[in-house]
N, C-alpha and C. Protein backbone atom coordinates (compact mmCIF):
# COMPACT_ATOMS: atom_id res chain seq x y z
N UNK A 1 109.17 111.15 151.06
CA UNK A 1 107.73 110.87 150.94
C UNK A 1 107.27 110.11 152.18
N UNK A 2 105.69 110.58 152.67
CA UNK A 2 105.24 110.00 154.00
C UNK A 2 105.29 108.42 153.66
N UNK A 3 104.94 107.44 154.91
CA UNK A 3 104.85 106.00 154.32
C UNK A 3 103.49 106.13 153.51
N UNK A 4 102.58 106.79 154.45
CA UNK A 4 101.51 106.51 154.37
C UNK A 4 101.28 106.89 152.33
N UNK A 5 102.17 108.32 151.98
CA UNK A 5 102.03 108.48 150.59
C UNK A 5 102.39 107.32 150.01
N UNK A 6 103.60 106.39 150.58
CA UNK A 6 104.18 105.28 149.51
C UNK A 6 103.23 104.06 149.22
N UNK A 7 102.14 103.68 150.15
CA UNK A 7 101.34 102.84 150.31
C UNK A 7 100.46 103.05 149.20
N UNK A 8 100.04 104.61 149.42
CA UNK A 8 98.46 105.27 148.64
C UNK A 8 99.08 104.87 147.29
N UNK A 9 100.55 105.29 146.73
CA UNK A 9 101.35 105.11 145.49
C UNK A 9 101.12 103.41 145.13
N UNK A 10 101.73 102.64 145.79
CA UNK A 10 101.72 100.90 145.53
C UNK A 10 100.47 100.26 145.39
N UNK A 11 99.23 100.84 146.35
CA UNK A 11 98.31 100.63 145.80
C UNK A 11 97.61 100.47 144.70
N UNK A 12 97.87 101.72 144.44
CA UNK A 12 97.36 102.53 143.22
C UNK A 12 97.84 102.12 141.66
N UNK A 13 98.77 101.64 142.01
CA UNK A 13 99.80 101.03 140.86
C UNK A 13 99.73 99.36 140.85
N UNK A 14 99.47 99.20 142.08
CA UNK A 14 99.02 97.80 142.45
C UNK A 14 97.85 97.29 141.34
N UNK A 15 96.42 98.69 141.81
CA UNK A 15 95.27 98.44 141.09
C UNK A 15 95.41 98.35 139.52
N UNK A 16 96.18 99.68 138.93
CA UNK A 16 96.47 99.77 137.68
C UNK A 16 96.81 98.82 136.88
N UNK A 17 97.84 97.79 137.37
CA UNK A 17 98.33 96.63 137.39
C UNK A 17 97.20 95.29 136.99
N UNK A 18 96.58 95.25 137.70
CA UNK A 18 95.26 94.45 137.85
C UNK A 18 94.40 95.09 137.17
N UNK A 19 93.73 95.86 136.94
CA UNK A 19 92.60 96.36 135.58
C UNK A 19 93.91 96.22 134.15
N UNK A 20 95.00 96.40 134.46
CA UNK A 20 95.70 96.21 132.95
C UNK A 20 96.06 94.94 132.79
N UNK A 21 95.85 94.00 133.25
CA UNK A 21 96.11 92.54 133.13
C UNK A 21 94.67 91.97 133.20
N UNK A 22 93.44 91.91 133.95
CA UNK A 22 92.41 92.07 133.16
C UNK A 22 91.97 92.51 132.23
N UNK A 23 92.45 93.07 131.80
CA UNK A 23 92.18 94.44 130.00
C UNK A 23 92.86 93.41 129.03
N UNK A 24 93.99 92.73 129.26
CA UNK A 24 94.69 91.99 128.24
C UNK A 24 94.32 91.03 127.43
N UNK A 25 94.30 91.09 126.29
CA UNK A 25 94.16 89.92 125.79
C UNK A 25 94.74 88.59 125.73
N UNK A 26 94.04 87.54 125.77
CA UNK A 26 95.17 86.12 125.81
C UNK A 26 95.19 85.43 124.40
N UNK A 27 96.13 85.72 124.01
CA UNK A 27 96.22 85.07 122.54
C UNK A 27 96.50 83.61 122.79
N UNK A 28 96.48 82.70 123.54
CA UNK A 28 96.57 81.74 123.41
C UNK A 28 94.59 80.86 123.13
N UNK A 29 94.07 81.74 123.98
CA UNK A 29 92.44 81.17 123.71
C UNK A 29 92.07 82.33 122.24
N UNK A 30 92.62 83.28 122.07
CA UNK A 30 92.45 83.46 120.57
C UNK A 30 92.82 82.30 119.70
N UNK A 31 93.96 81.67 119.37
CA UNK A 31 94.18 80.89 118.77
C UNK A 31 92.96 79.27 118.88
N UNK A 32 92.94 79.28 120.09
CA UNK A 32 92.30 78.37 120.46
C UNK A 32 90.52 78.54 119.18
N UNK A 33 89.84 80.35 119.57
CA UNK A 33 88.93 80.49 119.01
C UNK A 33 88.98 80.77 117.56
N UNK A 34 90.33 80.93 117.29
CA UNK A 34 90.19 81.20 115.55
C UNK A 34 90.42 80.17 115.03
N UNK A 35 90.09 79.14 115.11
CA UNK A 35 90.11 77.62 114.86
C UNK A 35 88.58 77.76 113.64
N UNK A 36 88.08 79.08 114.38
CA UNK A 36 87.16 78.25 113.16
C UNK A 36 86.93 79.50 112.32
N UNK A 37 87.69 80.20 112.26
CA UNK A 37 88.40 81.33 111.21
C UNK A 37 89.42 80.66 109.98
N UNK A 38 89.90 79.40 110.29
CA UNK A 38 90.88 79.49 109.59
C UNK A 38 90.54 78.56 108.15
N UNK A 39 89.17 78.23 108.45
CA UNK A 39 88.48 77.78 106.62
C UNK A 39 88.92 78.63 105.63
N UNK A 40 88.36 80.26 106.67
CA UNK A 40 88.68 81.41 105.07
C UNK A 40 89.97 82.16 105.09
N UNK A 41 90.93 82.38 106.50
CA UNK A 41 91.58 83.49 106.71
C UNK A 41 93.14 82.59 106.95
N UNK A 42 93.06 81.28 106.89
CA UNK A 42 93.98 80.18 107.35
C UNK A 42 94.52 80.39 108.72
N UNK A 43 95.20 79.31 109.01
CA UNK A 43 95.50 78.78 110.83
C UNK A 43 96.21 80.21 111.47
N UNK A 44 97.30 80.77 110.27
CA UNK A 44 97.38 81.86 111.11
C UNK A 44 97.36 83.43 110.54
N UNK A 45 96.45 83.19 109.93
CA UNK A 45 95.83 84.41 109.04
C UNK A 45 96.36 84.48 107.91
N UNK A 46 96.68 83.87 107.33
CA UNK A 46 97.65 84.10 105.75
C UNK A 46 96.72 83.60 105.17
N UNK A 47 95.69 84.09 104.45
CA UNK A 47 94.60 83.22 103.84
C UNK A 47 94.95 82.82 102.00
N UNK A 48 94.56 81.78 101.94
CA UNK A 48 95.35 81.47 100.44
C UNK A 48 94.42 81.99 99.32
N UNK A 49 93.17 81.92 99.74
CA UNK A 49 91.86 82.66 98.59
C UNK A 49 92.05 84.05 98.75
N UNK A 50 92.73 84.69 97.56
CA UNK A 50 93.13 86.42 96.99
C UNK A 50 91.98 87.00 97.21
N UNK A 51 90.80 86.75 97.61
CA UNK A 51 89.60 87.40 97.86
C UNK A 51 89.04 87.38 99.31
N UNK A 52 89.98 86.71 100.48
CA UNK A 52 89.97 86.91 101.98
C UNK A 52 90.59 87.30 102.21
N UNK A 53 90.81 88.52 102.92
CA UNK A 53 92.32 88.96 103.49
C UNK A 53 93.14 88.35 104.45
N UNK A 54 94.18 89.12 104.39
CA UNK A 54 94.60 88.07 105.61
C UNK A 54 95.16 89.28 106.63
N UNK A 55 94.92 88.35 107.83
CA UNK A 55 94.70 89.09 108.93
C UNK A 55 95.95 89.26 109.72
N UNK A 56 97.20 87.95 109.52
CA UNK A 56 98.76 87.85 109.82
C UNK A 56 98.81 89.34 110.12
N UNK A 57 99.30 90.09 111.13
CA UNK A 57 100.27 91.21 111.58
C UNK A 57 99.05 92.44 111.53
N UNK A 58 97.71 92.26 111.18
CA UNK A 58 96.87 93.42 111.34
C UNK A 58 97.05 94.38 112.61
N UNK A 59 96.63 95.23 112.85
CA UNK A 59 96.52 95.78 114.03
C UNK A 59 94.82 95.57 114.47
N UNK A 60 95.15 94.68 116.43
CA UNK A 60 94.50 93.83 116.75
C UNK A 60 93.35 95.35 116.75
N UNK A 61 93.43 96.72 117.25
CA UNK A 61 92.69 97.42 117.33
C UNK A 61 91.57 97.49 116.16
N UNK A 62 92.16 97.16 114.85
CA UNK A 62 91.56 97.22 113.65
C UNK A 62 90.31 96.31 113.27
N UNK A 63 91.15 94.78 113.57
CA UNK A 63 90.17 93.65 114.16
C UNK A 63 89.10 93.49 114.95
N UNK A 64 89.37 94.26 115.84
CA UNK A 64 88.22 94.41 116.73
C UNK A 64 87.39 94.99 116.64
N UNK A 65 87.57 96.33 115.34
CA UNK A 65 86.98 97.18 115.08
C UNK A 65 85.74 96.25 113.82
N UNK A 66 86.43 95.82 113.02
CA UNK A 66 85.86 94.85 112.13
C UNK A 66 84.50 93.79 112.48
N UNK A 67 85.26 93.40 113.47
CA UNK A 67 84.67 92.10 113.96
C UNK A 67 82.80 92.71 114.48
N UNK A 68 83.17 94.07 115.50
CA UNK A 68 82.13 94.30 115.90
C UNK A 68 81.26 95.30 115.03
N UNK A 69 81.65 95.71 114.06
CA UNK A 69 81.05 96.02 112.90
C UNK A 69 80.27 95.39 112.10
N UNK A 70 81.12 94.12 111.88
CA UNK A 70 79.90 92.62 111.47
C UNK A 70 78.66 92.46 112.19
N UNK A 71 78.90 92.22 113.38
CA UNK A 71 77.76 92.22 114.54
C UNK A 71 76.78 93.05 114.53
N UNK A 72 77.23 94.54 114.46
CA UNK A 72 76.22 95.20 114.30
C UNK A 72 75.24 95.48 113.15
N UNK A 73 75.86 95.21 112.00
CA UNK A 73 75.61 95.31 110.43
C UNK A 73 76.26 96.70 109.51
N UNK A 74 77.27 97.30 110.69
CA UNK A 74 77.69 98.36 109.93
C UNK A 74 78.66 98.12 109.22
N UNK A 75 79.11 96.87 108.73
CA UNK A 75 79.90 96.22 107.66
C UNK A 75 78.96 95.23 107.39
N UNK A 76 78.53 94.25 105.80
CA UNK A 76 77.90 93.95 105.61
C UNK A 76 78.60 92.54 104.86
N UNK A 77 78.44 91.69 105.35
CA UNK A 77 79.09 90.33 104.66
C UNK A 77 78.23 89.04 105.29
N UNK A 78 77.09 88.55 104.77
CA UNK A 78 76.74 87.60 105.62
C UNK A 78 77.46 86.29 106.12
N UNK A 79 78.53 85.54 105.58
CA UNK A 79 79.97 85.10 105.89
C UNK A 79 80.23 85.57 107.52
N UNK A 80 80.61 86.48 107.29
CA UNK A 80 81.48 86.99 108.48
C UNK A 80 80.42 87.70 109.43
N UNK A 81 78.79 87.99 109.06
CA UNK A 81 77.87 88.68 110.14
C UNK A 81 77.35 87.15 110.93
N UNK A 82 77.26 85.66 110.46
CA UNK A 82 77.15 84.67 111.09
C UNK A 82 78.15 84.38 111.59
N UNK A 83 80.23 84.13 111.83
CA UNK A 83 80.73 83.65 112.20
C UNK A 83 81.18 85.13 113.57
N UNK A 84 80.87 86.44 113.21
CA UNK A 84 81.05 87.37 114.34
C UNK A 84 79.81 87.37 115.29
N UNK A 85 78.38 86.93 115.11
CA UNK A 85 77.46 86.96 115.85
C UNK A 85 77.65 85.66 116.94
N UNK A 86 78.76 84.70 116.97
CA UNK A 86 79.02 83.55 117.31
C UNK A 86 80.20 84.19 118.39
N UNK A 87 80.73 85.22 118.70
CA UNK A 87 81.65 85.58 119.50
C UNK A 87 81.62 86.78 120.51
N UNK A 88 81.78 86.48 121.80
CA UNK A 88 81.68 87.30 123.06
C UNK A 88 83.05 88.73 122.58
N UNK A 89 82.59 89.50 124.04
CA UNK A 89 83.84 90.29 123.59
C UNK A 89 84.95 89.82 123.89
N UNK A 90 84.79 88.55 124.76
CA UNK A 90 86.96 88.35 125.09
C UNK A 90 86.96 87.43 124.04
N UNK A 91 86.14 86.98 123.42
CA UNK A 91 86.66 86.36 122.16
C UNK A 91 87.10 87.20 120.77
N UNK A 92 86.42 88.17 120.53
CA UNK A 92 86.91 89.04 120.03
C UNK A 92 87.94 90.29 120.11
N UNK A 93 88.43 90.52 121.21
CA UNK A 93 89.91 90.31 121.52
C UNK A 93 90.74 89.47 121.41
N UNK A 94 90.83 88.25 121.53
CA UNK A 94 91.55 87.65 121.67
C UNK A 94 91.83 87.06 120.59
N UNK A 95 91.20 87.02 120.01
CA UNK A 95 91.19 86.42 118.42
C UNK A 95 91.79 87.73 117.86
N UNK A 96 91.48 88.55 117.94
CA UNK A 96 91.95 89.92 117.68
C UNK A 96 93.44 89.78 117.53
N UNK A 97 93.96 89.65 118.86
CA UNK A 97 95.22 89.89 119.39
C UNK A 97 96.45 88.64 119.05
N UNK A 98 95.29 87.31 118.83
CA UNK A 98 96.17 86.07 118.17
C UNK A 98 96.60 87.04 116.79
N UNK A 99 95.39 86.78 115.98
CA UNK A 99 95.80 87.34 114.35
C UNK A 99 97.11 88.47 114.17
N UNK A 100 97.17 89.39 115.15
CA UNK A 100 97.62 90.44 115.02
C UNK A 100 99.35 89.93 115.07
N UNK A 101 99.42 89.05 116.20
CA UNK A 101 100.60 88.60 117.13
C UNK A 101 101.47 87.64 115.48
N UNK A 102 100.73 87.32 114.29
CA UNK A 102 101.30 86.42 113.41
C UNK A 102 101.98 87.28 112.54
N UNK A 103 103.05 86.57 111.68
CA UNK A 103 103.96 86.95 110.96
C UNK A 103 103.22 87.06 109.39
N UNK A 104 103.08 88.03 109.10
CA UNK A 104 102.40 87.89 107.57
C UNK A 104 103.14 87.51 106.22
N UNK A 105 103.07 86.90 105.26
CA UNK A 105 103.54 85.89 104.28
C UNK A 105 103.57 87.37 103.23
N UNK A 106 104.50 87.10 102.28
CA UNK A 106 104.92 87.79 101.22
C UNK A 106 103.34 87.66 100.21
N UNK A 107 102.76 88.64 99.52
CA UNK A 107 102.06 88.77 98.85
C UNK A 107 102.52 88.85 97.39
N UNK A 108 101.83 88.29 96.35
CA UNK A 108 101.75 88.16 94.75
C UNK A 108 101.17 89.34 94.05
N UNK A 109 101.64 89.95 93.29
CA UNK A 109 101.30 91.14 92.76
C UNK A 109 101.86 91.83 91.35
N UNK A 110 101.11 92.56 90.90
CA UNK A 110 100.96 92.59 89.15
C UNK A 110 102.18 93.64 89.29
N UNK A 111 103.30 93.61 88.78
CA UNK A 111 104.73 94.67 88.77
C UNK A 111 104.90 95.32 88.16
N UNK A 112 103.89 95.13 86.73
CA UNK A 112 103.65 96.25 86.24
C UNK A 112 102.83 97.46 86.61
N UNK A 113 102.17 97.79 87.44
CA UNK A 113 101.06 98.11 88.08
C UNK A 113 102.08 99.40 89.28
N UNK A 114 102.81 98.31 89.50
CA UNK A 114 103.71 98.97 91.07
C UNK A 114 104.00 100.75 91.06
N UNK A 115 104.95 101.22 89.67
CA UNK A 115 105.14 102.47 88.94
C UNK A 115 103.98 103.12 89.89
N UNK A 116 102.58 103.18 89.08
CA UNK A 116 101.79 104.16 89.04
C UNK A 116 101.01 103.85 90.55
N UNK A 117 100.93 103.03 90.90
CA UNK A 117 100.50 102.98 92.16
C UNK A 117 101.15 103.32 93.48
N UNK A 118 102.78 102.97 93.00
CA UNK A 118 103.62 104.45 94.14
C UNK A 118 102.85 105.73 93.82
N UNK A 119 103.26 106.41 92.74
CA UNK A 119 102.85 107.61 92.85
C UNK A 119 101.42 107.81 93.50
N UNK A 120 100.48 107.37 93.01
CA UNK A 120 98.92 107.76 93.95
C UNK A 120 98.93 107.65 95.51
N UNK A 121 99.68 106.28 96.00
CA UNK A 121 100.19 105.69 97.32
C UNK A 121 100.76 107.38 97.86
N UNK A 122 102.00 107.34 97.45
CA UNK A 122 102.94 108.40 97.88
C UNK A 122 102.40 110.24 97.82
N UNK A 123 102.10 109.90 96.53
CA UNK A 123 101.68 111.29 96.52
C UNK A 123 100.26 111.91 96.04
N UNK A 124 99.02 110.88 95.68
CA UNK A 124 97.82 111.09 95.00
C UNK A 124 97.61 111.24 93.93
N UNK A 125 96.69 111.87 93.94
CA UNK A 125 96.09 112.46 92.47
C UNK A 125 95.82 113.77 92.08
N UNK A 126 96.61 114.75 92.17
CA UNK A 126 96.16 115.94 92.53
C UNK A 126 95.40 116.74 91.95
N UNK A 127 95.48 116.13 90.66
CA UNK A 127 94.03 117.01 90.21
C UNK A 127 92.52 116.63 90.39
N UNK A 128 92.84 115.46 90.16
CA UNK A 128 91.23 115.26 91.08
C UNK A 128 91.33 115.37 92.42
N UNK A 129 91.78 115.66 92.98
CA UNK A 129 91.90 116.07 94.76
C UNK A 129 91.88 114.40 95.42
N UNK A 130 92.73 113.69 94.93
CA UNK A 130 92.99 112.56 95.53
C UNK A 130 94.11 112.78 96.42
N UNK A 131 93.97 112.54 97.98
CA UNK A 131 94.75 112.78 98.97
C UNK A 131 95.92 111.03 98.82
N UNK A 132 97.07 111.82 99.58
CA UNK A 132 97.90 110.61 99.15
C UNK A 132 97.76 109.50 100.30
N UNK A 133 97.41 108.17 99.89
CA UNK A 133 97.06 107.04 100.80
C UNK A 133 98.05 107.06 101.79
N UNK A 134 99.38 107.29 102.00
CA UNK A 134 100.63 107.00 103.11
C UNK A 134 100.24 108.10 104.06
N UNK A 135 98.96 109.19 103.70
CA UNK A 135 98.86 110.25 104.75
C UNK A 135 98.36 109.59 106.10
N UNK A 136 97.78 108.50 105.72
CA UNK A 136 96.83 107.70 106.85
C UNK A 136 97.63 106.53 107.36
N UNK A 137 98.02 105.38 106.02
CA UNK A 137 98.44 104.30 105.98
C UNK A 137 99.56 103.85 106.14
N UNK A 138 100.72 105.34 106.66
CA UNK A 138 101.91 105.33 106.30
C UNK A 138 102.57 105.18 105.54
N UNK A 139 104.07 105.87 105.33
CA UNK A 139 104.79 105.21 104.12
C UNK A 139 105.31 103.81 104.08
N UNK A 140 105.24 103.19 105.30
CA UNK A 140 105.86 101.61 104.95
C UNK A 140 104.11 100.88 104.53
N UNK A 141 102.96 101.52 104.82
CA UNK A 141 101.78 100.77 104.46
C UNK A 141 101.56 100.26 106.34
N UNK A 142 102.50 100.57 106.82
CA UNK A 142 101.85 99.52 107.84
C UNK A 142 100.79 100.23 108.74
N UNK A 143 100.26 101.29 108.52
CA UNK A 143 98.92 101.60 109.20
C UNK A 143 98.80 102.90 110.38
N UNK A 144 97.84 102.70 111.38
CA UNK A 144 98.23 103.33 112.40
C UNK A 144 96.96 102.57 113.16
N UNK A 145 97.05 101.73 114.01
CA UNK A 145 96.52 101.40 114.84
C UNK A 145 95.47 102.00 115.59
N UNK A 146 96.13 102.98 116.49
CA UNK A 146 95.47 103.25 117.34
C UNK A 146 94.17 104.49 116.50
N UNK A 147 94.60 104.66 115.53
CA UNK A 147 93.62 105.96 114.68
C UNK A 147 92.90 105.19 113.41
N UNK A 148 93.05 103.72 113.62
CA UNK A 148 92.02 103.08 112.86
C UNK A 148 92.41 102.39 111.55
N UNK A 149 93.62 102.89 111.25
CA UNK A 149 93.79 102.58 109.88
C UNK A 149 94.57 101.22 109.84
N UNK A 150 93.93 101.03 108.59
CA UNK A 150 94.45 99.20 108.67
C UNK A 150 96.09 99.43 108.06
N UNK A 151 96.85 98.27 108.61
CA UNK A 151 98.03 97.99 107.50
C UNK A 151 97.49 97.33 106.41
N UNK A 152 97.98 98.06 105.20
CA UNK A 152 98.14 97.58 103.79
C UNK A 152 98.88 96.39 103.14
N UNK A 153 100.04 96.81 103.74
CA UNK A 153 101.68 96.30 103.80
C UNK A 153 101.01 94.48 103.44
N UNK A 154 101.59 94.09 102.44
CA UNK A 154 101.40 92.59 102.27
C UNK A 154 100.14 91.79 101.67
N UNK A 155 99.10 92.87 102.16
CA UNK A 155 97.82 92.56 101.90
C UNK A 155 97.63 92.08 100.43
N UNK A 156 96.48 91.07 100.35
CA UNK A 156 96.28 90.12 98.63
C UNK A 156 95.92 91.65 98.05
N UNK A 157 96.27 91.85 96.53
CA UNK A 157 96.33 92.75 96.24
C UNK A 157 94.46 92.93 95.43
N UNK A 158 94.24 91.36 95.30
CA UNK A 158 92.63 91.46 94.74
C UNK A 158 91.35 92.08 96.35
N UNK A 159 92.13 92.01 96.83
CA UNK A 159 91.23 91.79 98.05
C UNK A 159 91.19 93.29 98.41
N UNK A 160 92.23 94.13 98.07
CA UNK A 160 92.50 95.28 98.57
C UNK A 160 91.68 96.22 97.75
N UNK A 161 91.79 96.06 96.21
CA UNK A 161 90.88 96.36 94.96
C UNK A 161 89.50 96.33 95.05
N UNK A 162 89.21 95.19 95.56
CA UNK A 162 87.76 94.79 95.73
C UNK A 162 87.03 95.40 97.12
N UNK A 163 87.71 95.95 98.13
CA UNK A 163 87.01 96.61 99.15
C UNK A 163 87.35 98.21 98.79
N UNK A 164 88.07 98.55 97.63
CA UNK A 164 88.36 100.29 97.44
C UNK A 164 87.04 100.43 95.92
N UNK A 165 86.76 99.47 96.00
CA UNK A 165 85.43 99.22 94.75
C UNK A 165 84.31 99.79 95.48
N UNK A 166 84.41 98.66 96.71
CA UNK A 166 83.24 98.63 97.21
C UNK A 166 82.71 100.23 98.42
N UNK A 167 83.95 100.21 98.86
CA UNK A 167 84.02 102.15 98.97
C UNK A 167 83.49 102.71 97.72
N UNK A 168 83.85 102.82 96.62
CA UNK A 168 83.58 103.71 95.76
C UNK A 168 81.66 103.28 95.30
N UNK A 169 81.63 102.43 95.22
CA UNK A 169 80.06 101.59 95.12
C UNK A 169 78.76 101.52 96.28
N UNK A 170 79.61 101.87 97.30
CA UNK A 170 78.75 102.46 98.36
C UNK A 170 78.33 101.22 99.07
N UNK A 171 79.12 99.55 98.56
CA UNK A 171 78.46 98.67 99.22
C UNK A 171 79.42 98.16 100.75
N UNK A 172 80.35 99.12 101.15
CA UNK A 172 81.35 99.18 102.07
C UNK A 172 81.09 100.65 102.61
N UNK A 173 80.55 100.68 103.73
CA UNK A 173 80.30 102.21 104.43
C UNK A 173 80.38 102.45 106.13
N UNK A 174 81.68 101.63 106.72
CA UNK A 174 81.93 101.72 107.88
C UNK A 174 83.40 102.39 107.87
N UNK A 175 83.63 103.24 107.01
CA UNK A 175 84.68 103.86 107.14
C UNK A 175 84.34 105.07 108.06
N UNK A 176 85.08 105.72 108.83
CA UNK A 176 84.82 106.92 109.85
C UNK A 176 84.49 108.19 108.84
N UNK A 177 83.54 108.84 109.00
CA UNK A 177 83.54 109.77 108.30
C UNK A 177 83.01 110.01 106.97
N UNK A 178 83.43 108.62 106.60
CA UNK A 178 83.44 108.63 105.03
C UNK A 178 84.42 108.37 104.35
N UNK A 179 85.38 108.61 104.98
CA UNK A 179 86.78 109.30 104.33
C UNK A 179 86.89 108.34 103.02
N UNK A 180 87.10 107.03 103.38
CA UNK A 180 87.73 106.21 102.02
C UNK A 180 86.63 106.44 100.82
N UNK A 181 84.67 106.33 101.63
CA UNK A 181 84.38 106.82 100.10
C UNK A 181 84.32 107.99 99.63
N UNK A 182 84.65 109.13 100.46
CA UNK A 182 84.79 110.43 99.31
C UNK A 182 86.08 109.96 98.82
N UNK A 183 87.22 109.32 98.96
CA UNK A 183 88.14 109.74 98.45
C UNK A 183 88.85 108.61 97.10
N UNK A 184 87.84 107.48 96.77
CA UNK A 184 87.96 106.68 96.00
C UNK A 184 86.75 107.12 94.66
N UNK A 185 85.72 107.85 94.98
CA UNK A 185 85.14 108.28 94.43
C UNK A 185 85.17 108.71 93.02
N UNK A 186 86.52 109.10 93.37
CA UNK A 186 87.16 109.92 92.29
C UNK A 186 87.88 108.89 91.74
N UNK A 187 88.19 107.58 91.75
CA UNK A 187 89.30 107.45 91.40
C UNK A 187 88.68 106.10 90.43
N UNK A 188 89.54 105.53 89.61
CA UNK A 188 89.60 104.77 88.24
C UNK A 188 89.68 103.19 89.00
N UNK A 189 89.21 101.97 88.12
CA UNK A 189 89.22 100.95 88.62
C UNK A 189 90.82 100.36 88.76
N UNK A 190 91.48 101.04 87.51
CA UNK A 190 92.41 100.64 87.24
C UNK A 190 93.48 101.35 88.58
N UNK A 191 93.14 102.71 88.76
CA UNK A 191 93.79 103.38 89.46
C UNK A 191 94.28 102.60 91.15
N UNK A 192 93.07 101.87 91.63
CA UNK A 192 93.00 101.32 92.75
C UNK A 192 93.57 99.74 92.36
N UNK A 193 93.74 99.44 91.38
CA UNK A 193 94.49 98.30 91.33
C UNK A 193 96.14 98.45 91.35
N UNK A 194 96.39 99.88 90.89
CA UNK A 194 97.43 100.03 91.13
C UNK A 194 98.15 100.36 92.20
N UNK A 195 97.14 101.10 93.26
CA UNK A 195 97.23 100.92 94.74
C UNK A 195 97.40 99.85 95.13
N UNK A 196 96.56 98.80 94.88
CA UNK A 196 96.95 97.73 95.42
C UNK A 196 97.90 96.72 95.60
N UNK A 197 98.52 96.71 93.95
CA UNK A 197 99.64 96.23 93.97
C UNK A 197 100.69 97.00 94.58
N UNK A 198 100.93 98.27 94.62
CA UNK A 198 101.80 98.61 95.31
C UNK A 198 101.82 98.24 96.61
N UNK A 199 100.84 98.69 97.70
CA UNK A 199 101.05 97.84 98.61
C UNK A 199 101.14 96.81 99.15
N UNK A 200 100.59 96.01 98.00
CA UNK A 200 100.70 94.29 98.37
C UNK A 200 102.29 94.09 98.17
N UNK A 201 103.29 94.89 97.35
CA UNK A 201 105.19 94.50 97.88
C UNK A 201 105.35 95.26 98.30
N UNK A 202 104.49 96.41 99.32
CA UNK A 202 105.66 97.07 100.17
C UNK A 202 106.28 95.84 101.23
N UNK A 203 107.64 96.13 102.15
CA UNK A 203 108.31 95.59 102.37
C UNK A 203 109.07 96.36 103.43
């Protein structure tokens, strides 16, 4: 290779280098800014009220997705549309990328429940055309990041119930597409509690 190609190459990789280290998030001023997250979601996202989620091990893509959803009003929580209207975008990365970076705490969950909520988890509902939740969420629950979907895995199991309600109730409508509310639509209160507990011990 000419020099002159090896230069154009180091450059170039040079630059890449530098827009990807500008692009990064610093979880240390996340931590710094989720200081005042941690009333509802605790210091490092393990929130102890079964009705906040917790954010420990989310995928930061997911977060971010959230956060600026608040802002705009295409998620609706006045809670969280005053404490997200309070944050730039490197704060919302970075806070993003703290939460994500934490170890998430074992979740409490109804075991009787677990049975029937594998099966819907794993495999749906098929006669009502309930698609099976692990198609998106994976089979360990832990998600898929980059295609939006939250991890389940650990999550309070009331908290998980109460936003597959609010899909089905129409008072939760920043899902892509729709997808979660056509596909809870169909489904029983009880049914989504049993989702929930299942994924609140996957493991």
């Amino acid at each position: 290779m000419k020099t002159r190609h090896i230069k154009a190459a180091m450059l170039g990789l040079t630059g890449l280098m530098a827009i990807t280290s500008a692009n990064a998030a610093d979880i240390a001023a996340g931590k710094a800014k989720a200081a005042l997250c941690a009333g509802c979601h605790g210091a490092d996202g393990n929130s102890i009220n079964v009705i906040w989620p917790r954010l420990a091990g989310q995928h930061a893509s997911y977060l971010e997705k959230q956060l600026h959803n608040f802002q705009s009003g295409k998620r609706k929580d006045p809670t969280m549309t005053a404490m997200a209207a309070s944050l730039n975008e490197d704060d919302i990365k970075n806070v993003a990328a703290y939460f994500s970076s934490q170890k998430p705490a074992a979740a409490k969950f109804d075991s009787t429940l677990v049975a029937k909520g594998q099966d819907i988890y794993r495999g749906g509902i098929t006669d009502i055309g309930v698609a099976a939740c692990m198609g998106c969420h994976s089979p360990t629950g832990e998600g898929n990041g980059p295609a939006g979907f939250p991890r389940l895995k650990g999550q309070h199991p009331e908290y998980v119930a109460i936003q597959l309600q609010n899909f089905k109730d129409g008072k939760r409508t920043n899902d892509t597409n729709k997808m979660m509310q056509n596909l809870v639509k169909r489904m029983s209160s009880q049914e989504m509690k049993a989702v929930a507990a299942y994924v609140a011990g996957l493991k």
